[in-house]
N, C-alpha and C. Protein backbone atom coordinates (compact mmCIF):
# COMPACT_ATOMS: atom_id res chain seq x y z
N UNK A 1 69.81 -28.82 -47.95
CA UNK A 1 69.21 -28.34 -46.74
C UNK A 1 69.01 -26.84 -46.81
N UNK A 2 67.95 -26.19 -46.13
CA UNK A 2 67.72 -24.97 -46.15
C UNK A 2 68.57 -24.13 -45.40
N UNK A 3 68.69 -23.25 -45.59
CA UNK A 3 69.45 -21.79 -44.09
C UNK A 3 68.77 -21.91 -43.32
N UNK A 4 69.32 -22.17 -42.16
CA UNK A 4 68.79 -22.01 -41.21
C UNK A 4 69.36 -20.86 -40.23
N UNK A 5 68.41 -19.94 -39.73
CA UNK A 5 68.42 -18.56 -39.42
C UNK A 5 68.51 -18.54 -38.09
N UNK A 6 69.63 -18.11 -37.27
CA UNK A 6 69.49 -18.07 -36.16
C UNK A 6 69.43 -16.67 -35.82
N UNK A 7 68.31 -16.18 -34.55
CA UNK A 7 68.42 -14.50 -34.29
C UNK A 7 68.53 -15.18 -32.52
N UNK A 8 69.29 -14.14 -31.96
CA UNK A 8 69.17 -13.80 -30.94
C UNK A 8 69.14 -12.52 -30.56
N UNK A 9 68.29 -12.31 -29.46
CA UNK A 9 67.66 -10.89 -29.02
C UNK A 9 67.52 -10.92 -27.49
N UNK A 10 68.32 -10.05 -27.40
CA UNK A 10 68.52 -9.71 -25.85
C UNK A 10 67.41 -8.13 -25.61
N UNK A 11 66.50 -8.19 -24.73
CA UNK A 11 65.96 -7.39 -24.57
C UNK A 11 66.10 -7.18 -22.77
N UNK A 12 65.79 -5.91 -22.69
CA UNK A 12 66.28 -5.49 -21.10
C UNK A 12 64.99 -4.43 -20.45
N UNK A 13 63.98 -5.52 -19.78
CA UNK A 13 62.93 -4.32 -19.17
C UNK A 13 63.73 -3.12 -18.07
N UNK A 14 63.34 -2.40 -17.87
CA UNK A 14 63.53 -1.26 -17.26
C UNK A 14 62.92 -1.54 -16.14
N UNK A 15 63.02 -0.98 -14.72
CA UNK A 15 61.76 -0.87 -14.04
C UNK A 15 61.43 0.36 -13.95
N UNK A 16 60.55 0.82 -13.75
CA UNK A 16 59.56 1.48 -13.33
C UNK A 16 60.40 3.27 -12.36
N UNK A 17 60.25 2.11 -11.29
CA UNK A 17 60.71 3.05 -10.49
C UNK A 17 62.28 2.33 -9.89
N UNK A 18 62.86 3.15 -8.84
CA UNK A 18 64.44 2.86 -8.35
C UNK A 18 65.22 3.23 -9.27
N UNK A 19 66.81 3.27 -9.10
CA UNK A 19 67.75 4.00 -9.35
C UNK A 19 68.20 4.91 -8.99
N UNK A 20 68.91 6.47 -9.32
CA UNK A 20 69.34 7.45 -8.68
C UNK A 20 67.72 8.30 -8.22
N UNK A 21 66.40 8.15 -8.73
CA UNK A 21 65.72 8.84 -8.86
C UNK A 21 64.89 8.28 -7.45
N UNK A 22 65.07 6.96 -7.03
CA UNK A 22 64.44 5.77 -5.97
C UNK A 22 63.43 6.40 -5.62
N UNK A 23 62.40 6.58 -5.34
CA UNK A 23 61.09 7.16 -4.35
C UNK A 23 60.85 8.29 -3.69
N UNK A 24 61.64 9.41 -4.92
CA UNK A 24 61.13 10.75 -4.66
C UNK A 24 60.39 11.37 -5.36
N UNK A 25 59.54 10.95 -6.61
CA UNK A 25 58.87 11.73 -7.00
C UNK A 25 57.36 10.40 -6.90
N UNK A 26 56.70 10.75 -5.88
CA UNK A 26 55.45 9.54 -5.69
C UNK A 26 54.38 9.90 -6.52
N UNK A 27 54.33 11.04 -7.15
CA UNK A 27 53.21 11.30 -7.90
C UNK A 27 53.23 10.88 -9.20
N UNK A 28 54.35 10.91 -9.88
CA UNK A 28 54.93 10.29 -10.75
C UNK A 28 55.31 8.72 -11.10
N UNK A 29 55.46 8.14 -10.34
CA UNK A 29 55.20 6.64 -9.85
C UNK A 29 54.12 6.18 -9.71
N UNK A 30 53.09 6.77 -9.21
CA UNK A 30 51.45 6.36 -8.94
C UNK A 30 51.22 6.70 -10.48
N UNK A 31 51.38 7.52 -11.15
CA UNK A 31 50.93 8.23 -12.32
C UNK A 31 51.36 6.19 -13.62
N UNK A 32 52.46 6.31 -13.25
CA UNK A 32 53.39 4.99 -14.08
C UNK A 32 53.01 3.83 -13.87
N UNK A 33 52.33 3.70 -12.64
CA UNK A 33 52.12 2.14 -11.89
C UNK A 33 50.79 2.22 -12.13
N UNK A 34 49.96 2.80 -12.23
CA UNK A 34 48.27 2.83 -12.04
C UNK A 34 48.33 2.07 -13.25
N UNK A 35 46.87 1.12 -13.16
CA UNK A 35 46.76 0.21 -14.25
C UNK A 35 45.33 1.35 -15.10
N UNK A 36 45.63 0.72 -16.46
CA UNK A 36 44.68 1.27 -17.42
C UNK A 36 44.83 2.76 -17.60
N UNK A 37 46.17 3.24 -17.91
CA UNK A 37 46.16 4.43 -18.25
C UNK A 37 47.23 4.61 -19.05
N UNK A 38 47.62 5.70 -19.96
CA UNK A 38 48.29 5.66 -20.88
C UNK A 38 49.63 6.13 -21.05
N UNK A 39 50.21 6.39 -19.66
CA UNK A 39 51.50 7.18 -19.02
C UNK A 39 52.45 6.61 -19.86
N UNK A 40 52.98 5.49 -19.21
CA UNK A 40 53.84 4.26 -19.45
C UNK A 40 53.66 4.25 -21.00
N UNK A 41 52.57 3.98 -21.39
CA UNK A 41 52.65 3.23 -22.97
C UNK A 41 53.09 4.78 -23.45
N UNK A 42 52.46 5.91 -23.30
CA UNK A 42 52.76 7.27 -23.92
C UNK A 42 54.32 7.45 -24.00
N UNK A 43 55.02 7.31 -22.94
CA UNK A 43 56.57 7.58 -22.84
C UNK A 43 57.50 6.51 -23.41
N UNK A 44 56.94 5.13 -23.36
CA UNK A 44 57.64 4.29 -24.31
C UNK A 44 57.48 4.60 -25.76
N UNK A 45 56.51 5.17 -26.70
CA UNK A 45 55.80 5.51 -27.50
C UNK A 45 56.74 6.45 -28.32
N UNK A 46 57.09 7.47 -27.13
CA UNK A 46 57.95 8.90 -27.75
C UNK A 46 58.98 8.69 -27.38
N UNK A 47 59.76 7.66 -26.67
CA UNK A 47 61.00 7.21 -26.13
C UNK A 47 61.40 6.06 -27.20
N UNK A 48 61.00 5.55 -28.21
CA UNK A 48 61.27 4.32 -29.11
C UNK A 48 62.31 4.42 -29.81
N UNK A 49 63.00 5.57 -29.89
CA UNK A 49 64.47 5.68 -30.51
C UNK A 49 65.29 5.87 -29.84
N UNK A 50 65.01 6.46 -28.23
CA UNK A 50 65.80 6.97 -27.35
C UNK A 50 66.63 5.02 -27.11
N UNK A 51 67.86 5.10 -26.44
CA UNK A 51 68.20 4.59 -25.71
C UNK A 51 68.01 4.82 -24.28
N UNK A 52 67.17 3.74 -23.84
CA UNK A 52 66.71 3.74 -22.53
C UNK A 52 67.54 3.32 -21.36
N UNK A 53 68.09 2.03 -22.09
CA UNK A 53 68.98 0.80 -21.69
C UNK A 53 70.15 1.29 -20.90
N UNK A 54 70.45 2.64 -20.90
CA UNK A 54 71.92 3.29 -20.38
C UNK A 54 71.36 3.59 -18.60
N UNK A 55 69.96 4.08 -18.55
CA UNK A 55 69.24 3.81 -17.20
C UNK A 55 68.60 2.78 -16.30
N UNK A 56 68.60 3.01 -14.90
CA UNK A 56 67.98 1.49 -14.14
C UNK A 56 66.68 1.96 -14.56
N UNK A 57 66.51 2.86 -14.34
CA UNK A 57 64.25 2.66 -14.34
C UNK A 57 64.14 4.09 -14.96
N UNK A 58 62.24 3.80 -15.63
CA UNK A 58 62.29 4.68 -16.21
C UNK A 58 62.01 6.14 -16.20
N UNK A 59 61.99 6.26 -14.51
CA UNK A 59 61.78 7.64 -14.08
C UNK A 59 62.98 8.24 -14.49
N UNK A 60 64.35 7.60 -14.04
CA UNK A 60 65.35 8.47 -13.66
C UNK A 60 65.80 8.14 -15.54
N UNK A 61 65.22 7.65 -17.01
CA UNK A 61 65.52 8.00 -18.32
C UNK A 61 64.72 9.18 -18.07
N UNK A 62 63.65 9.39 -18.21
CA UNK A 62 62.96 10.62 -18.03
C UNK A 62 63.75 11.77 -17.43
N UNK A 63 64.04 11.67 -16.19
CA UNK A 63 64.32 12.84 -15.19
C UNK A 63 65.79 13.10 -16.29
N UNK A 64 66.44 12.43 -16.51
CA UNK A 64 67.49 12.32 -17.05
C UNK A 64 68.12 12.80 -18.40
N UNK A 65 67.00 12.24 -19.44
CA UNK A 65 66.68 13.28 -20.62
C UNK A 65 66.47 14.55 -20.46
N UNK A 66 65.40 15.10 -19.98
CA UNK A 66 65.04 16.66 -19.54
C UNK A 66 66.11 17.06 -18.71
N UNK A 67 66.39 16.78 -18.23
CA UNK A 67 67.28 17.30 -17.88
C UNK A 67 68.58 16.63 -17.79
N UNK A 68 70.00 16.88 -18.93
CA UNK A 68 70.42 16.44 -18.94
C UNK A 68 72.15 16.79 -18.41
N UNK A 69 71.94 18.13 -17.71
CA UNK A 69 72.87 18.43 -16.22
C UNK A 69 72.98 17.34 -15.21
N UNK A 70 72.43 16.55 -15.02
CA UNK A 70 72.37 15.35 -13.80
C UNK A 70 72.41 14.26 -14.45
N UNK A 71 72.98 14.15 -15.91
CA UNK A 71 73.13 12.39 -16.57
C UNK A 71 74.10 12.06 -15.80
N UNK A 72 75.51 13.08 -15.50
CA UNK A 72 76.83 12.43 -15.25
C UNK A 72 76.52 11.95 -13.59
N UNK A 73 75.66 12.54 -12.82
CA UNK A 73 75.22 12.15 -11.46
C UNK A 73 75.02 11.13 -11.52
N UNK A 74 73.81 11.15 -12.41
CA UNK A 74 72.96 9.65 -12.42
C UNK A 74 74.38 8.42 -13.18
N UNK A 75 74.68 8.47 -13.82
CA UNK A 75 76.07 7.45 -14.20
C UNK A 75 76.96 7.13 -12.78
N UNK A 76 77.37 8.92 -12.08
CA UNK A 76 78.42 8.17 -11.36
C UNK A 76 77.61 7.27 -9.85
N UNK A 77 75.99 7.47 -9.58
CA UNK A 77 75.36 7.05 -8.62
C UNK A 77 75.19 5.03 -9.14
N UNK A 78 75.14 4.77 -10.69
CA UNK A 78 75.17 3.96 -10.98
C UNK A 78 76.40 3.01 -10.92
N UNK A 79 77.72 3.54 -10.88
CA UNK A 79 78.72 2.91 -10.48
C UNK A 79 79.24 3.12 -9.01
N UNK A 80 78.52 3.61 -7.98
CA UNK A 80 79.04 3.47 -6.51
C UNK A 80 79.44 4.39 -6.42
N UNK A 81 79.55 5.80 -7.44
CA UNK A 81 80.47 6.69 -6.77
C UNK A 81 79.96 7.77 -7.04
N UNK A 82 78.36 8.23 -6.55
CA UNK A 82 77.45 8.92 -6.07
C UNK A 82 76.84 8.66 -5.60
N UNK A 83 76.11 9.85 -5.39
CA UNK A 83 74.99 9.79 -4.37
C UNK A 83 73.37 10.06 -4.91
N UNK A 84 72.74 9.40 -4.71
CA UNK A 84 70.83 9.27 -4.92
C UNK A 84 70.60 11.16 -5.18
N UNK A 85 69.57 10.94 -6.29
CA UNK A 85 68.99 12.94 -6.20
C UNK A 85 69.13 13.33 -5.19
N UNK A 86 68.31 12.49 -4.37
CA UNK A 86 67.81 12.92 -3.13
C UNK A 86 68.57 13.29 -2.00
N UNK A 87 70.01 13.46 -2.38
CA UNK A 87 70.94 14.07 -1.87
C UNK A 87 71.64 15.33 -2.67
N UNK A 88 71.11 15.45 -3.57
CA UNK A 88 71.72 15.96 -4.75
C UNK A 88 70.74 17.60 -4.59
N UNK A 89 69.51 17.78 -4.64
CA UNK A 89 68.70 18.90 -4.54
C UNK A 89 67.73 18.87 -3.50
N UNK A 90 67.44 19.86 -3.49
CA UNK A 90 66.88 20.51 -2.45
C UNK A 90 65.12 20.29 -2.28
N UNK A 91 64.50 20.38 -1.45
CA UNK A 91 62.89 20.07 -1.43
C UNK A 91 62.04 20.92 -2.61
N UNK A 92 62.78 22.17 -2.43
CA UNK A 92 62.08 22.66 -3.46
C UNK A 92 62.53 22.35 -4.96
N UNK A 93 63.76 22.06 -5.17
CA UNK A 93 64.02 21.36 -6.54
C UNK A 93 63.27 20.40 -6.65
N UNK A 94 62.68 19.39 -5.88
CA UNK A 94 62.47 18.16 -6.09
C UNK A 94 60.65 18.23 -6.44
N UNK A 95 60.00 19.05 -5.88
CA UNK A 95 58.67 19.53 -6.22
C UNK A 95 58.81 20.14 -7.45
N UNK A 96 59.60 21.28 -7.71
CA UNK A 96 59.44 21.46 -8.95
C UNK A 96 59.80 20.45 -10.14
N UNK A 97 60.73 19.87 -10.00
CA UNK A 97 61.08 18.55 -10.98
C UNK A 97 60.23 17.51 -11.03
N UNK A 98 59.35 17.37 -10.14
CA UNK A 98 58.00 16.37 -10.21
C UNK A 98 56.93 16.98 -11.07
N UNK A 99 56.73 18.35 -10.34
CA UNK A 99 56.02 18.78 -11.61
C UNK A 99 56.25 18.93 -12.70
N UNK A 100 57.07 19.34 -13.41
CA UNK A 100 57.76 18.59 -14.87
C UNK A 100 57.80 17.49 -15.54
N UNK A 101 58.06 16.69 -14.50
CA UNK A 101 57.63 15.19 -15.17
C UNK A 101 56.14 14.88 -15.05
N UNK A 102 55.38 15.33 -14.50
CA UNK A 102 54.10 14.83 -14.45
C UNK A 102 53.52 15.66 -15.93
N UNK A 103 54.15 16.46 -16.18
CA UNK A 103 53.63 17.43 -17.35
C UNK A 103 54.19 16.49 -18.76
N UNK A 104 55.35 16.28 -18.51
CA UNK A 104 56.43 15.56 -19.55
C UNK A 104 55.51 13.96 -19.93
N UNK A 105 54.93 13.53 -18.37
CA UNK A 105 53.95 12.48 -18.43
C UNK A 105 53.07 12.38 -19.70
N UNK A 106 52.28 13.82 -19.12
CA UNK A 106 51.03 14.36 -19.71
C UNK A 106 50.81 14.34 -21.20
N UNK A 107 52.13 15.37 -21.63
CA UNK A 107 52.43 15.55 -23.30
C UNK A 107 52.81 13.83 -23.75
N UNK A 108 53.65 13.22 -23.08
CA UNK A 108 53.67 11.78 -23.78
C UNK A 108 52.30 11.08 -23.96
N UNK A 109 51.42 10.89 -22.81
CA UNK A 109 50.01 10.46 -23.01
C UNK A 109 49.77 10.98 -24.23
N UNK A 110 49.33 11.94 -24.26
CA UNK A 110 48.42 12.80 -25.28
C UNK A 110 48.94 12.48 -26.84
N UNK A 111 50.60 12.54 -27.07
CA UNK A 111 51.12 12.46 -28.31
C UNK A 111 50.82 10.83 -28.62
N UNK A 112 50.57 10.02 -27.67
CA UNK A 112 50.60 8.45 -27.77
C UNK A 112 48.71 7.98 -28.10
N UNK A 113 48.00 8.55 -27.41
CA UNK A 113 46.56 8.97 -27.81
C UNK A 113 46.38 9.43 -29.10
N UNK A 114 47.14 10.50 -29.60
CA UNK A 114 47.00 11.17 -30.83
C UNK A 114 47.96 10.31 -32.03
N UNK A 115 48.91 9.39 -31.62
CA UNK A 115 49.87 8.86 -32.82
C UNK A 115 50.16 9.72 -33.46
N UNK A 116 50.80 10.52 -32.60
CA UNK A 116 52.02 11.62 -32.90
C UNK A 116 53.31 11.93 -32.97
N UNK A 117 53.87 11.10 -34.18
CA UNK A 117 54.99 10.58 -34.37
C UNK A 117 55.43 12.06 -34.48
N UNK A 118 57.03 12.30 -33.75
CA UNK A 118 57.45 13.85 -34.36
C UNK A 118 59.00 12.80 -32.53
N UNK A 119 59.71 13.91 -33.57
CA UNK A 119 61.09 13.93 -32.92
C UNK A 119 61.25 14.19 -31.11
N UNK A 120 62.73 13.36 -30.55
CA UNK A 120 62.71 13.51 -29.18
C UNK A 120 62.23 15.14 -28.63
N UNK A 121 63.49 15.58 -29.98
CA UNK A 121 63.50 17.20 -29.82
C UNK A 121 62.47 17.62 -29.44
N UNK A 122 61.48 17.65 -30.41
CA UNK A 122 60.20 18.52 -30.66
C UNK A 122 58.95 17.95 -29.12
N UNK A 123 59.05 16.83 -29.01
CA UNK A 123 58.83 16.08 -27.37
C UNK A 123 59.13 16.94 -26.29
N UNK A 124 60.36 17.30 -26.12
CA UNK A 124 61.15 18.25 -25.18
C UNK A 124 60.71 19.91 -24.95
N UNK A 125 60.70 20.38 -26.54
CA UNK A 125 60.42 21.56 -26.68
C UNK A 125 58.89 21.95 -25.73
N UNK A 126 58.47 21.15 -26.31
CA UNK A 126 56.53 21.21 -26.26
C UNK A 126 56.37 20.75 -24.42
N UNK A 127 57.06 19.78 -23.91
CA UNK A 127 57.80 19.77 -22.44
C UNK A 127 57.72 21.06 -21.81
N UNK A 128 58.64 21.81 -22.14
CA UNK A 128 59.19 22.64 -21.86
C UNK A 128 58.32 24.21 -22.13
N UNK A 129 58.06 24.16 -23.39
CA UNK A 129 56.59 25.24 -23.59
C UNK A 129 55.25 25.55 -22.50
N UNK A 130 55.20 24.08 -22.68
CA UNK A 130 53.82 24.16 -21.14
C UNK A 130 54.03 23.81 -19.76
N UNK A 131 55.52 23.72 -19.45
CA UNK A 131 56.02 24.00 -17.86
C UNK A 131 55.90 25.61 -17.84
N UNK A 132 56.59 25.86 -19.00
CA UNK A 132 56.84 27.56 -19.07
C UNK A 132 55.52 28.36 -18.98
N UNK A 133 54.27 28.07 -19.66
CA UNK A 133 53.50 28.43 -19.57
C UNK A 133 52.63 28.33 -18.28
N UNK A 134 52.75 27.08 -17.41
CA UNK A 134 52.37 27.01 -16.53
C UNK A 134 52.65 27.59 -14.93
N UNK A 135 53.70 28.66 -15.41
CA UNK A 135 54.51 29.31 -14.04
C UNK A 135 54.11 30.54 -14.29
């Protein structure tokens, strides 16, 4: 008789939106949810080595990576013993951190358009270059 090969594969979608990040950045969510555009596929694209799986959705991997002062928030909001961003900063933190991710959006599109394989790092840097540039 032959080998017979058993695989099992547990795979775990993400959603979208909810978690510590829940429905404060709407521009960013419309940006993720709109059909026929390349947001979503761009950030899964440059996210393919990241572990995602440690977050509920994939705003708050995002918000979370870039900034990674608020992972231990986002963990202790995931076990009951925090509290949502949106208790966490202030109106004007929360505009500026949208705009970041909509930029962070942007560069993922573009590197996922271009099949621009290159490191989380170098993802971040280039992030971070054209927020900077943009103030």
């Amino acid at each position: 008789m032959g080998d017979i090969a058993l695989r099992q594969e547990i795979r775990q979608a993400l959603l979208v939106i909810g978690g510590m990040t829940n429905s404060i950045f709407p521009e960013v969510e419309a940006l993720l949810l709109a059909p026929g555009n390349d947001y979503l596929s761009g950030l899964q694209y440059i996210a393919s080595k990241k572990v995602m799986s440690r977050y509920e959705s994939i705003i708050d991997f995002l918000f979370c990576e870039l900034n990674p002062e608020h992972r231990f928030a986002c963990q202790r909001y995931y076990t009951g013993a925090g509290k949502q961003l949106q208790d966490l900063i202030t109106l004007e933190e929360r505009v500026q951190y949208q705009k970041e991710l909509l930029v962070a959006l942007r560069v993922a599109s573009e590197r996922f358009q271009e099949k621009r394989r290159e490191s989380w790092r170098s993802y971040v840097d280039e992030v971070q270059e054209q927020i900077f540039m943009a103030s």
